[in-house]
C-alpha atoms as a PDB file:
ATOM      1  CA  UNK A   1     176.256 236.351 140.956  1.00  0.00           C
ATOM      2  CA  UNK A   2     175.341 234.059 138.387  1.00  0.00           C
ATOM      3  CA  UNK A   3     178.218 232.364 138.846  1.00  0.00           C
ATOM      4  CA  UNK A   4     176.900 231.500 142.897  1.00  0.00           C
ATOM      5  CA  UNK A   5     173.661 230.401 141.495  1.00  0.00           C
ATOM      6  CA  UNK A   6     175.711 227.770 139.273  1.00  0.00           C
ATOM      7  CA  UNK A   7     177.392 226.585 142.184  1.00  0.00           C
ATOM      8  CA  UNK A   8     174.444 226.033 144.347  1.00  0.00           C
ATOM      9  CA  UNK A   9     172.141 224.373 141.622  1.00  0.00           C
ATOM     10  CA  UNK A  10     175.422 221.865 140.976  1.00  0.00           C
ATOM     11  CA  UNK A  11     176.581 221.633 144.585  1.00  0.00           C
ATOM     12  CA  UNK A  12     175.729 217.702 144.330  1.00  0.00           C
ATOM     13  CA  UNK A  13     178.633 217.385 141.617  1.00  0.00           C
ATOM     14  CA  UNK A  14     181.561 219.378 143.485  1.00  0.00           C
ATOM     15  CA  UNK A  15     182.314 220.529 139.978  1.00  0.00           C
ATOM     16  CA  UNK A  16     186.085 222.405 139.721  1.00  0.00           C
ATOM     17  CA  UNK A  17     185.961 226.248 139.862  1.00  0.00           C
ATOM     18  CA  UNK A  18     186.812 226.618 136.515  1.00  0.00           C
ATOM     19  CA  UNK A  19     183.840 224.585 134.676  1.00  0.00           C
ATOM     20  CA  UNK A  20     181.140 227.341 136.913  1.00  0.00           C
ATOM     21  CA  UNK A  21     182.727 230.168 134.713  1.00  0.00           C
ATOM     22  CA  UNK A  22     180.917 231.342 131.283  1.00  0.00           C
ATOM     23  CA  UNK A  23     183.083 229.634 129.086  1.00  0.00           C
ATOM     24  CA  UNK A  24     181.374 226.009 130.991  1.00  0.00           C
ATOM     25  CA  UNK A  25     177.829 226.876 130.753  1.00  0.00           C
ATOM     26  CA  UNK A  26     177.426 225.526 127.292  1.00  0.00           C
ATOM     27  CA  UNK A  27     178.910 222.266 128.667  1.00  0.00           C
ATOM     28  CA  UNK A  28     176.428 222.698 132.128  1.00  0.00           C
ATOM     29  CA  UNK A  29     173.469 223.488 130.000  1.00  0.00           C
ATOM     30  CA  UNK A  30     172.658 219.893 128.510  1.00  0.00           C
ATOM     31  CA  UNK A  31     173.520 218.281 131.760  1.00  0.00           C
ATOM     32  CA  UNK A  32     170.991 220.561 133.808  1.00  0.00           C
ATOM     33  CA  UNK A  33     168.086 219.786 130.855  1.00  0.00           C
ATOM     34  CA  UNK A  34     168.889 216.204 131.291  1.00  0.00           C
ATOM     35  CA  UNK A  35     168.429 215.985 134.972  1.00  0.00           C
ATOM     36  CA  UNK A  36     165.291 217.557 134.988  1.00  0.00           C
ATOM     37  CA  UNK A  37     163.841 215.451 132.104  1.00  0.00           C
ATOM     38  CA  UNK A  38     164.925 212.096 134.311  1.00  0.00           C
ATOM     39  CA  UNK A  39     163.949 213.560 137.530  1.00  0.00           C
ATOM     40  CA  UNK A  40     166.952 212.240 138.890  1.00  0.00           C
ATOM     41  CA  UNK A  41     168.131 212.202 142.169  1.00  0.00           C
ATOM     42  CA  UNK A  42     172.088 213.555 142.797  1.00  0.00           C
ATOM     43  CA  UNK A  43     174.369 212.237 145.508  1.00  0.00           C
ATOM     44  CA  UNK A  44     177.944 213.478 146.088  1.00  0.00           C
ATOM     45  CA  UNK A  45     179.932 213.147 142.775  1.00  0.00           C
ATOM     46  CA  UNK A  46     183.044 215.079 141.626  1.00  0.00           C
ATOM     47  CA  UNK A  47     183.230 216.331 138.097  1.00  0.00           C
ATOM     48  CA  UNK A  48     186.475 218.137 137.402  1.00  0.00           C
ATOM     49  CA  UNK A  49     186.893 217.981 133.329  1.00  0.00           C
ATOM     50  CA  UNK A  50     184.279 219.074 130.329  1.00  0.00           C
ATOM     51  CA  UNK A  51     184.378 215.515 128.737  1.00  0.00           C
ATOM     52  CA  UNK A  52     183.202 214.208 132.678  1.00  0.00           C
ATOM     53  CA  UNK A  53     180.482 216.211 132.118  1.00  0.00           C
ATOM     54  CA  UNK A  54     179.321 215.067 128.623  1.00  0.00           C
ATOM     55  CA  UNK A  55     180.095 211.696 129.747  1.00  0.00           C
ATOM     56  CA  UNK A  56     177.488 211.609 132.035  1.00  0.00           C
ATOM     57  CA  UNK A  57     175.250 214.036 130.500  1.00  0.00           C
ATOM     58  CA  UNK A  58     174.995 210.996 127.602  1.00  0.00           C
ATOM     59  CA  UNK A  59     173.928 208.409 129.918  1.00  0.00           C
ATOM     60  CA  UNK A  60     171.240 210.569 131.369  1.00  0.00           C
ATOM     61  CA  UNK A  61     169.985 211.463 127.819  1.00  0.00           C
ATOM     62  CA  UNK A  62     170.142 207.552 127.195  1.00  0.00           C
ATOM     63  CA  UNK A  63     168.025 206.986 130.690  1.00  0.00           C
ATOM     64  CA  UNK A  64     165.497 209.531 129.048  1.00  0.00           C
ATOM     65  CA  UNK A  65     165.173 207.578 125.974  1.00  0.00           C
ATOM     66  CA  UNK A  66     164.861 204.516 127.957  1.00  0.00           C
ATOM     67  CA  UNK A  67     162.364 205.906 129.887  1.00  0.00           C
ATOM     68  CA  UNK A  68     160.641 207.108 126.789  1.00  0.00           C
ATOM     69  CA  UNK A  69     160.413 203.740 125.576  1.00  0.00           C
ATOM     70  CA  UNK A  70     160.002 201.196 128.805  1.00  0.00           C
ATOM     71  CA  UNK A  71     158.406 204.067 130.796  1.00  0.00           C
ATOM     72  CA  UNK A  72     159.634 205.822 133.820  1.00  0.00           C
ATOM     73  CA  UNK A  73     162.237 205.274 136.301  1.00  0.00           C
ATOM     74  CA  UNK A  74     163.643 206.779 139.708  1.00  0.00           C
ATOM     75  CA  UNK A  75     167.080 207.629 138.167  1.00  0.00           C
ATOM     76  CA  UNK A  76     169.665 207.824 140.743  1.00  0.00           C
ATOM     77  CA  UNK A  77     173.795 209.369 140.096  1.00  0.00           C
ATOM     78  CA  UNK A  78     176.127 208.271 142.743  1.00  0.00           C
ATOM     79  CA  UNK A  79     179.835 207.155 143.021  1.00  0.00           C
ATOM     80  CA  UNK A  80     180.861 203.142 142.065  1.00  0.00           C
ATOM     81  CA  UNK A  81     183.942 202.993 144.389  1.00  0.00           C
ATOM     82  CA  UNK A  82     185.846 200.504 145.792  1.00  0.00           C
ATOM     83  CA  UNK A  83     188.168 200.605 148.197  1.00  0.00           C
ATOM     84  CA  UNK A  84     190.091 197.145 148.253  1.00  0.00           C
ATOM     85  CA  UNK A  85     193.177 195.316 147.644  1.00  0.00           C
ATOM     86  CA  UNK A  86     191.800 192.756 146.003  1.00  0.00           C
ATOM     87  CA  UNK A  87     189.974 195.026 143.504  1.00  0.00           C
ATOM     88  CA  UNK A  88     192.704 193.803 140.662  1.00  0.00           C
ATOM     89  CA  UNK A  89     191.869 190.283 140.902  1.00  0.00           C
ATOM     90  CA  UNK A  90     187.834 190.857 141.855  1.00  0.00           C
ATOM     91  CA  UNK A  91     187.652 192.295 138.000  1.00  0.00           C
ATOM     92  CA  UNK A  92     189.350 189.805 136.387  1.00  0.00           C
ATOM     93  CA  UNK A  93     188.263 186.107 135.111  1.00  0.00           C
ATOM     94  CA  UNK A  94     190.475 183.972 137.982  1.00  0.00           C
ATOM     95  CA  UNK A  95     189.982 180.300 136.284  1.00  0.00           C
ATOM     96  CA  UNK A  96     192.703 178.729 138.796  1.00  0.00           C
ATOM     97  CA  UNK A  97     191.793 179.961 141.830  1.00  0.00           C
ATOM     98  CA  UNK A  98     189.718 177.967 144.099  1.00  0.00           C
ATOM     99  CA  UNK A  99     188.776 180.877 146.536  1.00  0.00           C
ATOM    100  CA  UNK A 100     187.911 183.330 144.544  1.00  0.00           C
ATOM    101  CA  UNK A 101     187.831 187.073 145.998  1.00  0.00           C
ATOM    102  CA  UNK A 102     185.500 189.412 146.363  1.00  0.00           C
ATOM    103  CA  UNK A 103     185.490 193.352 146.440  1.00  0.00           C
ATOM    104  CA  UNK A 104     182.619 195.283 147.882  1.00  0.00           C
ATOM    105  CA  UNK A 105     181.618 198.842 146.920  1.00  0.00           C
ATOM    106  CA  UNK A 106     180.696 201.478 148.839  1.00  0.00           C
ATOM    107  CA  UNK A 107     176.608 201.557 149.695  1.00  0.00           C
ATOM    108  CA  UNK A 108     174.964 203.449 146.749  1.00  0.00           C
ATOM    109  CA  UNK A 109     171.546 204.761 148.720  1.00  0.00           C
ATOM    110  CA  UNK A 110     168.628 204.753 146.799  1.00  0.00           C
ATOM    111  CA  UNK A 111     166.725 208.441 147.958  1.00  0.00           C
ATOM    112  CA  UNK A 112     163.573 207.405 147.234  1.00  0.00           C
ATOM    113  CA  UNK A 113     160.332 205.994 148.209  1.00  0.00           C
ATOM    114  CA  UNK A 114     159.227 204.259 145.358  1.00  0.00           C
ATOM    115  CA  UNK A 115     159.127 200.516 146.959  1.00  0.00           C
ATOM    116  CA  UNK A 116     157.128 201.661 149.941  1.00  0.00           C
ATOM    117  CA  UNK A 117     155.033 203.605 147.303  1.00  0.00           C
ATOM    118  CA  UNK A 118     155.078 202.502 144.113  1.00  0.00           C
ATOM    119  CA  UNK A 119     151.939 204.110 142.485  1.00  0.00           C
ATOM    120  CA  UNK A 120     153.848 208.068 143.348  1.00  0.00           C
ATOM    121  CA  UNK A 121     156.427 207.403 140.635  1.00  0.00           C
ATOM    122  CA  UNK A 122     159.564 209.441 140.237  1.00  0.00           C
ATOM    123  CA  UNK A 123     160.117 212.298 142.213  1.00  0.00           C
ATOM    124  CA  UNK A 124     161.375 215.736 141.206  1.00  0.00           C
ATOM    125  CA  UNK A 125     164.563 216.183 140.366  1.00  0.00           C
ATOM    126  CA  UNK A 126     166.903 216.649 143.464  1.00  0.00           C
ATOM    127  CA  UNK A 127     170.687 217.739 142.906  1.00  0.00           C
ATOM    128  CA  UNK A 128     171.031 217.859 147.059  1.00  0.00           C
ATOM    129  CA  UNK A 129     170.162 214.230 148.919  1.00  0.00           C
ATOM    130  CA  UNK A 130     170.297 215.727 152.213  1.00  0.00           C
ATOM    131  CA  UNK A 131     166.534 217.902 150.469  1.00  0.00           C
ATOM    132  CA  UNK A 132     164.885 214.624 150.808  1.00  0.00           C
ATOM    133  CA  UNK A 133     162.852 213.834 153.568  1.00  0.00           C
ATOM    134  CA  UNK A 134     163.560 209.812 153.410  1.00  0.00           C
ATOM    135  CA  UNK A 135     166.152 208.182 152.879  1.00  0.00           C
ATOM    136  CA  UNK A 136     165.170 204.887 151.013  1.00  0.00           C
ATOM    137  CA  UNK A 137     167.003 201.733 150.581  1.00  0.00           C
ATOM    138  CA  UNK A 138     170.500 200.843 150.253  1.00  0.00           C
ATOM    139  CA  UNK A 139     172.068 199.257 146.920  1.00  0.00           C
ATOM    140  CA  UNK A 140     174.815 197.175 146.820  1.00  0.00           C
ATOM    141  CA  UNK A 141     177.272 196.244 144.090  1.00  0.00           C
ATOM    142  CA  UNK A 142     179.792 193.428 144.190  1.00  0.00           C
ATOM    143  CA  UNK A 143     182.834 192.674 142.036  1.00  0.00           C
ATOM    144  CA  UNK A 144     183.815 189.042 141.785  1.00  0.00           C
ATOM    145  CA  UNK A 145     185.590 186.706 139.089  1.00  0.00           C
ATOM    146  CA  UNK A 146     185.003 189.788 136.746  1.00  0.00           C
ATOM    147  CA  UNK A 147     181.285 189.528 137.248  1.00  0.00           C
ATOM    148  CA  UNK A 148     179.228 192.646 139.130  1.00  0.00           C
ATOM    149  CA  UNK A 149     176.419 191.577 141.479  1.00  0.00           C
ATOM    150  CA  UNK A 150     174.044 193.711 143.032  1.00  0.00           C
ATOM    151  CA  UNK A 151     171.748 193.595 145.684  1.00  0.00           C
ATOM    152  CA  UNK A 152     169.166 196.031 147.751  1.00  0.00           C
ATOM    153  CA  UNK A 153     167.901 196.319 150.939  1.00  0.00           C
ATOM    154  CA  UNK A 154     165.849 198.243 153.177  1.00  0.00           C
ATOM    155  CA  UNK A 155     167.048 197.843 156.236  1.00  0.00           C
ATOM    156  CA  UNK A 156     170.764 198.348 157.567  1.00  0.00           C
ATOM    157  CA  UNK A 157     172.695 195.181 156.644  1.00  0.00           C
ATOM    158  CA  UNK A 158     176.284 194.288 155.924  1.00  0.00           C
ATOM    159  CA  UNK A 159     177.612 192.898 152.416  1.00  0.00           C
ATOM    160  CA  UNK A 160     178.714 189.537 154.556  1.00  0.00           C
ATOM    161  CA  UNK A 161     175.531 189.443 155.811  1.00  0.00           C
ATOM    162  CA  UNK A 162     173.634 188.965 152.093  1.00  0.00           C
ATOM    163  CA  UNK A 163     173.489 185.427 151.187  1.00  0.00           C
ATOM    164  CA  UNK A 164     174.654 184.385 147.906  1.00  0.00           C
ATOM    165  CA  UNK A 165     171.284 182.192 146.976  1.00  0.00           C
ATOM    166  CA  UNK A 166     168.218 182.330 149.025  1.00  0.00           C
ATOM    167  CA  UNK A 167     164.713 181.818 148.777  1.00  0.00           C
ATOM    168  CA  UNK A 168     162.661 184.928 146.930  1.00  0.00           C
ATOM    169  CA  UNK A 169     159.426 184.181 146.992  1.00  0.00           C
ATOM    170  CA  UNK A 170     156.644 186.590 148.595  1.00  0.00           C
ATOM    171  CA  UNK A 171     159.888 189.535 147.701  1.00  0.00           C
ATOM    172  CA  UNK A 172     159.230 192.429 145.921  1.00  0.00           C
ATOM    173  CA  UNK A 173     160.923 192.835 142.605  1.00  0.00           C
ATOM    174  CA  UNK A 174     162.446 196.505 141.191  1.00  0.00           C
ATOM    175  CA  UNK A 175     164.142 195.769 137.593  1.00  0.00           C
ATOM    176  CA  UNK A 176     167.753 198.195 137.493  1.00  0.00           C
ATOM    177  CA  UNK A 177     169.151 199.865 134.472  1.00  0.00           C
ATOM    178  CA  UNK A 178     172.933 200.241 135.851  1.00  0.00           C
ATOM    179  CA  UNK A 179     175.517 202.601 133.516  1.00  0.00           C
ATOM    180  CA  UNK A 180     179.162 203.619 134.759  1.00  0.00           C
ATOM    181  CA  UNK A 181     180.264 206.952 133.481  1.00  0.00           C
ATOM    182  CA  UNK A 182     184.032 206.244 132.827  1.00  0.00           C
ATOM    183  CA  UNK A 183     186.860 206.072 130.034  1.00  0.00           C
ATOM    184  CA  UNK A 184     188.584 203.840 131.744  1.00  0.00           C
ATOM    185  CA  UNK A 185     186.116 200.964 131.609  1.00  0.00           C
ATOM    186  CA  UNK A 186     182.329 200.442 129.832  1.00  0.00           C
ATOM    187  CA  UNK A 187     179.901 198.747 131.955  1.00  0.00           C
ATOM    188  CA  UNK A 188     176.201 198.904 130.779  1.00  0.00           C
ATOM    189  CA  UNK A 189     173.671 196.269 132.050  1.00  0.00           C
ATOM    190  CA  UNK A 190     169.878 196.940 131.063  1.00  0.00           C
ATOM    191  CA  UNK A 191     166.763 194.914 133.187  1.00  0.00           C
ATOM    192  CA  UNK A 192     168.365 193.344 135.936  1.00  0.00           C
ATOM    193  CA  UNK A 193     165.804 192.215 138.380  1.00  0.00           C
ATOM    194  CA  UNK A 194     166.548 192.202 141.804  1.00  0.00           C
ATOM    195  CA  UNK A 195     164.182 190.799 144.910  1.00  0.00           C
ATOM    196  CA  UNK A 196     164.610 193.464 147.445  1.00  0.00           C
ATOM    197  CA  UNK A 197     165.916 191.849 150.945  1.00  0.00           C
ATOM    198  CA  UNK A 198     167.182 188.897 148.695  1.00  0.00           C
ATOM    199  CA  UNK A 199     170.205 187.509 147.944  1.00  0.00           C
ATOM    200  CA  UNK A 200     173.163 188.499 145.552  1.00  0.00           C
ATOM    201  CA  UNK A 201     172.198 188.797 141.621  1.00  0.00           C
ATOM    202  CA  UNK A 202     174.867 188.566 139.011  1.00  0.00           C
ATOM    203  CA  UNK A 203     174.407 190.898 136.143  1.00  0.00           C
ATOM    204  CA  UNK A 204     174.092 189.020 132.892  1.00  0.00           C
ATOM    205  CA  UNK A 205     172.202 191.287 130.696  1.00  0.00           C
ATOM    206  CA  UNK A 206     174.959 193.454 129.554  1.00  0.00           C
ATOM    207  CA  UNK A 207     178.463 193.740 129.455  1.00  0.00           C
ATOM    208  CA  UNK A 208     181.516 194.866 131.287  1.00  0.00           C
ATOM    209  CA  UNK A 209     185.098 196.067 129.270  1.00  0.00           C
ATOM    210  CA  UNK A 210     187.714 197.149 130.753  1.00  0.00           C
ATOM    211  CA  UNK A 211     188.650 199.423 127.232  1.00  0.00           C
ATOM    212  CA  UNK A 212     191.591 201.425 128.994  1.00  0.00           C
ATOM    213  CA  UNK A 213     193.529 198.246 130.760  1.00  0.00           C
ATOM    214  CA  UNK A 214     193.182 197.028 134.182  1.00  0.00           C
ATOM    215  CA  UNK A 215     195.002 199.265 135.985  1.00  0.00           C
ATOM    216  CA  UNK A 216     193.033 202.068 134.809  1.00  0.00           C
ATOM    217  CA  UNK A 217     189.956 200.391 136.066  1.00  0.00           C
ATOM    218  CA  UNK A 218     191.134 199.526 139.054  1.00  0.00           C
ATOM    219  CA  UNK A 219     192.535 202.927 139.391  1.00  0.00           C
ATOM    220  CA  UNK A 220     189.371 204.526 137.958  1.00  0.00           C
ATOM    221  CA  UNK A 221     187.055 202.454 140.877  1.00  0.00           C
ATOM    222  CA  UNK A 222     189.187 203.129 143.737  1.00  0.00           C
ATOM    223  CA  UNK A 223     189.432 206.785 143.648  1.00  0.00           C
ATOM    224  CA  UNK A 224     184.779 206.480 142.457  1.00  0.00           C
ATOM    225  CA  UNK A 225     183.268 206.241 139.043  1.00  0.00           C
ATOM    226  CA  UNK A 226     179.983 208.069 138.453  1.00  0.00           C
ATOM    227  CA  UNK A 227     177.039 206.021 137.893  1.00  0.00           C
ATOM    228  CA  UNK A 228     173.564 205.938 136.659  1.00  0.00           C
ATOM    229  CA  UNK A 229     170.845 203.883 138.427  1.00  0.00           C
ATOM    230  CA  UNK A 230     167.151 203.450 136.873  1.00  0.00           C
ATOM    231  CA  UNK A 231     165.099 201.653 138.729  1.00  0.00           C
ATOM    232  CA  UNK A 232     161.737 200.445 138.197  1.00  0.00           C
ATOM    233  CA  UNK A 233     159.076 198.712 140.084  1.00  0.00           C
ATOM    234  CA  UNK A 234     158.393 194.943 139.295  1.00  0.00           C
ATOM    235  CA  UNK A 235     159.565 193.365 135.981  1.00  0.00           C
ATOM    236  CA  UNK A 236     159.964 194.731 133.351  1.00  0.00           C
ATOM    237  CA  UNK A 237     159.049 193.813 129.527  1.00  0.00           C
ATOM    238  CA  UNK A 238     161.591 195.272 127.194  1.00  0.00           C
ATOM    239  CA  UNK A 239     160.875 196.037 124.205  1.00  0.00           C
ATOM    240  CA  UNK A 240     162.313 193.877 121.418  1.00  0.00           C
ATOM    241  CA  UNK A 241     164.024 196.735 119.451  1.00  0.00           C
ATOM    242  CA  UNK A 242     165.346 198.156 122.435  1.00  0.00           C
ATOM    243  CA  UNK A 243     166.865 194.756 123.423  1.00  0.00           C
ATOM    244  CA  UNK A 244     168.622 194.112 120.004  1.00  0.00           C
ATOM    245  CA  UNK A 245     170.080 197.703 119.310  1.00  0.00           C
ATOM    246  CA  UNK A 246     173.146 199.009 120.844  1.00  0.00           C
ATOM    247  CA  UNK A 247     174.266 203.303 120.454  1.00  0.00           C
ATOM    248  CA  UNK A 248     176.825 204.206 121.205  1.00  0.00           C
ATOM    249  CA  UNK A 249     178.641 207.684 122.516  1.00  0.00           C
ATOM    250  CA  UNK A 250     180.332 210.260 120.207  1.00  0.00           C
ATOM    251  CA  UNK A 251     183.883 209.453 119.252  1.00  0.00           C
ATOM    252  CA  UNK A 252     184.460 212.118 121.695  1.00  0.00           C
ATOM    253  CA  UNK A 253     184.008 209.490 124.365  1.00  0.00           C
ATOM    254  CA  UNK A 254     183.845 205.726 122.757  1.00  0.00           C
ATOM    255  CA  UNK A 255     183.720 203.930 125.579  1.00  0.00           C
ATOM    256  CA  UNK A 256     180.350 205.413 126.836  1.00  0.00           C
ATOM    257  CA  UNK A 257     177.326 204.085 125.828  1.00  0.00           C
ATOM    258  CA  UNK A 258     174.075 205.985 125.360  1.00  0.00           C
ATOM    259  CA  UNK A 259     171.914 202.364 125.718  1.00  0.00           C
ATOM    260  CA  UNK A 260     171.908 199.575 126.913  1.00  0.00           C
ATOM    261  CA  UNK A 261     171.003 196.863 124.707  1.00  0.00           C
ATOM    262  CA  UNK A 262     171.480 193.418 125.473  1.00  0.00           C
ATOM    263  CA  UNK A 263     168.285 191.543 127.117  1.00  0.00           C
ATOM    264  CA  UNK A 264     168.318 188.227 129.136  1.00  0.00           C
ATOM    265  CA  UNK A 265     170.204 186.043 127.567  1.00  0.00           C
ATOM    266  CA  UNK A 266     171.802 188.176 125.535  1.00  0.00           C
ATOM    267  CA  UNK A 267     175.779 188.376 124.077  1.00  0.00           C
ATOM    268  CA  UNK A 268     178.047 188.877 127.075  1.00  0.00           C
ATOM    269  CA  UNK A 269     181.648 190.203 126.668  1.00  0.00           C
ATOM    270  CA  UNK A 270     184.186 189.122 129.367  1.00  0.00           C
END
């Protein structure tokens, strides 16, 4: 029975058979206390392994701290995935190419109604999207000459359709906290401000390594990486300790990072 209840609380992260048995609960355990402390909201992810599960049970203890420390967030978990060809050269630093592509990721939707109502805060925890009664805006991420961009909007749009510079003024402003839970690559950028039905915005306040090769990150965001999302309303102030000190995972996982550090105009590692 107990094992049933498992499987309905973690439906949201189509976890493998054997992690719902009592030898996995220990491992199950820190992730459930973490969601509830971030209130965060669950899309369809698949967890198959223990160390998936600490993985991203770290960066949700590190979006707790954060939120500790800058104050609260919507935290969103979704899947990073890309589904291109072109994904290999998208990730990579192309200095002799005069068209350089582009790789799109799959919409990440934001369930939540914090920019139509930004005085309610974060909502309960959800595990199950399909609970919610809105739907929310639509984020965006985009891989290009090794740099991510990202971009939201409300209403339906296509990635062609976002310009790449536009005109933000009168927009309003959410500041994103964006983690990838992965051992084939680290990617950790911390205050990213994005105008909400605006154009493209690179990432510069963090950094993006691909620590297990290219192939395994290109491998790793084809098939979907888990991500965390925090996203707050307006800009943001960080806090100068938080900007200038980096953690990172146990040596269990070295490539995760439990927070982001660098703030605008920070170090950046290519």
């Amino acid at each position: 029975i107990w094992c049933k209840v498992m499987e309905r609380r973690f439906s949201a992260f189509r976890l493998h058979p054997a992690l719902l048995q009592p030898a996995g609960w220990h491992v199950l355990g820190p992730l459930f206390r973490e969601l509830q402390q971030t209130h965060a909201v669950v899309a369809g992810i698949g967890l198959g392994q223990k160390v998936e599960v600490q993985r991203l049970t770290n960066v949700l203890h590190a979006a707790n701290r954060s939120n500790r420390h800058v104050g609260p967030s919507q935290v969103f978990v979704g899947l990073m995935r890309v589904a291109s060809e072109l994904l290999s050269m998208a990730v990579e630093k192309q200095r002799e190419v005069q068209d350089v592509p582009s790789c799109v990721a799959d919409a990440f939707v934001l369930h939540s109604n914090l920019l139509d109502d930004p005085a309610a805060g974060p909502s309960p925890c959800v595990s199950n999207p399909e609970a919610v009664s809105f739907h929310g805006p639509s984020l965006y991420f985009k891989w290009q000459n090794c740099d991510l961009f990202v971009a939201i909007w409300q209403d339906a749009v296509s990635p062609s359709e976002i310009p790449m510079i536009g005109n933000q003024d009168g927009l309003e402003v959410v500041t994103l906290d964006i983690a990838a839970c992965s051992s084939a690559f680290t990617l950790n950028h911390r205050g990213v401000e994005v105008a909400v039905n605006g154009p493209w915005k690179m990432c510069t306040t963090g950094f993006f390594v691909m620590t297990g090769g290219k192939a395994a990150t290109v491998e790793a965001l084809s098939a979907g990486v888990p991500c965390v999302v925090c996203m707050r309303f307006g800009q943001i102030m960080q806090p100068l300790h938080m900007a200038r000190t980096l953690h990172l995972a146990p040596l269990l996982n070295p490539s995760a990072i439990l927070l982001p550090a660098f703030q605008e105009g920070g170090n950046r590692i290519d």
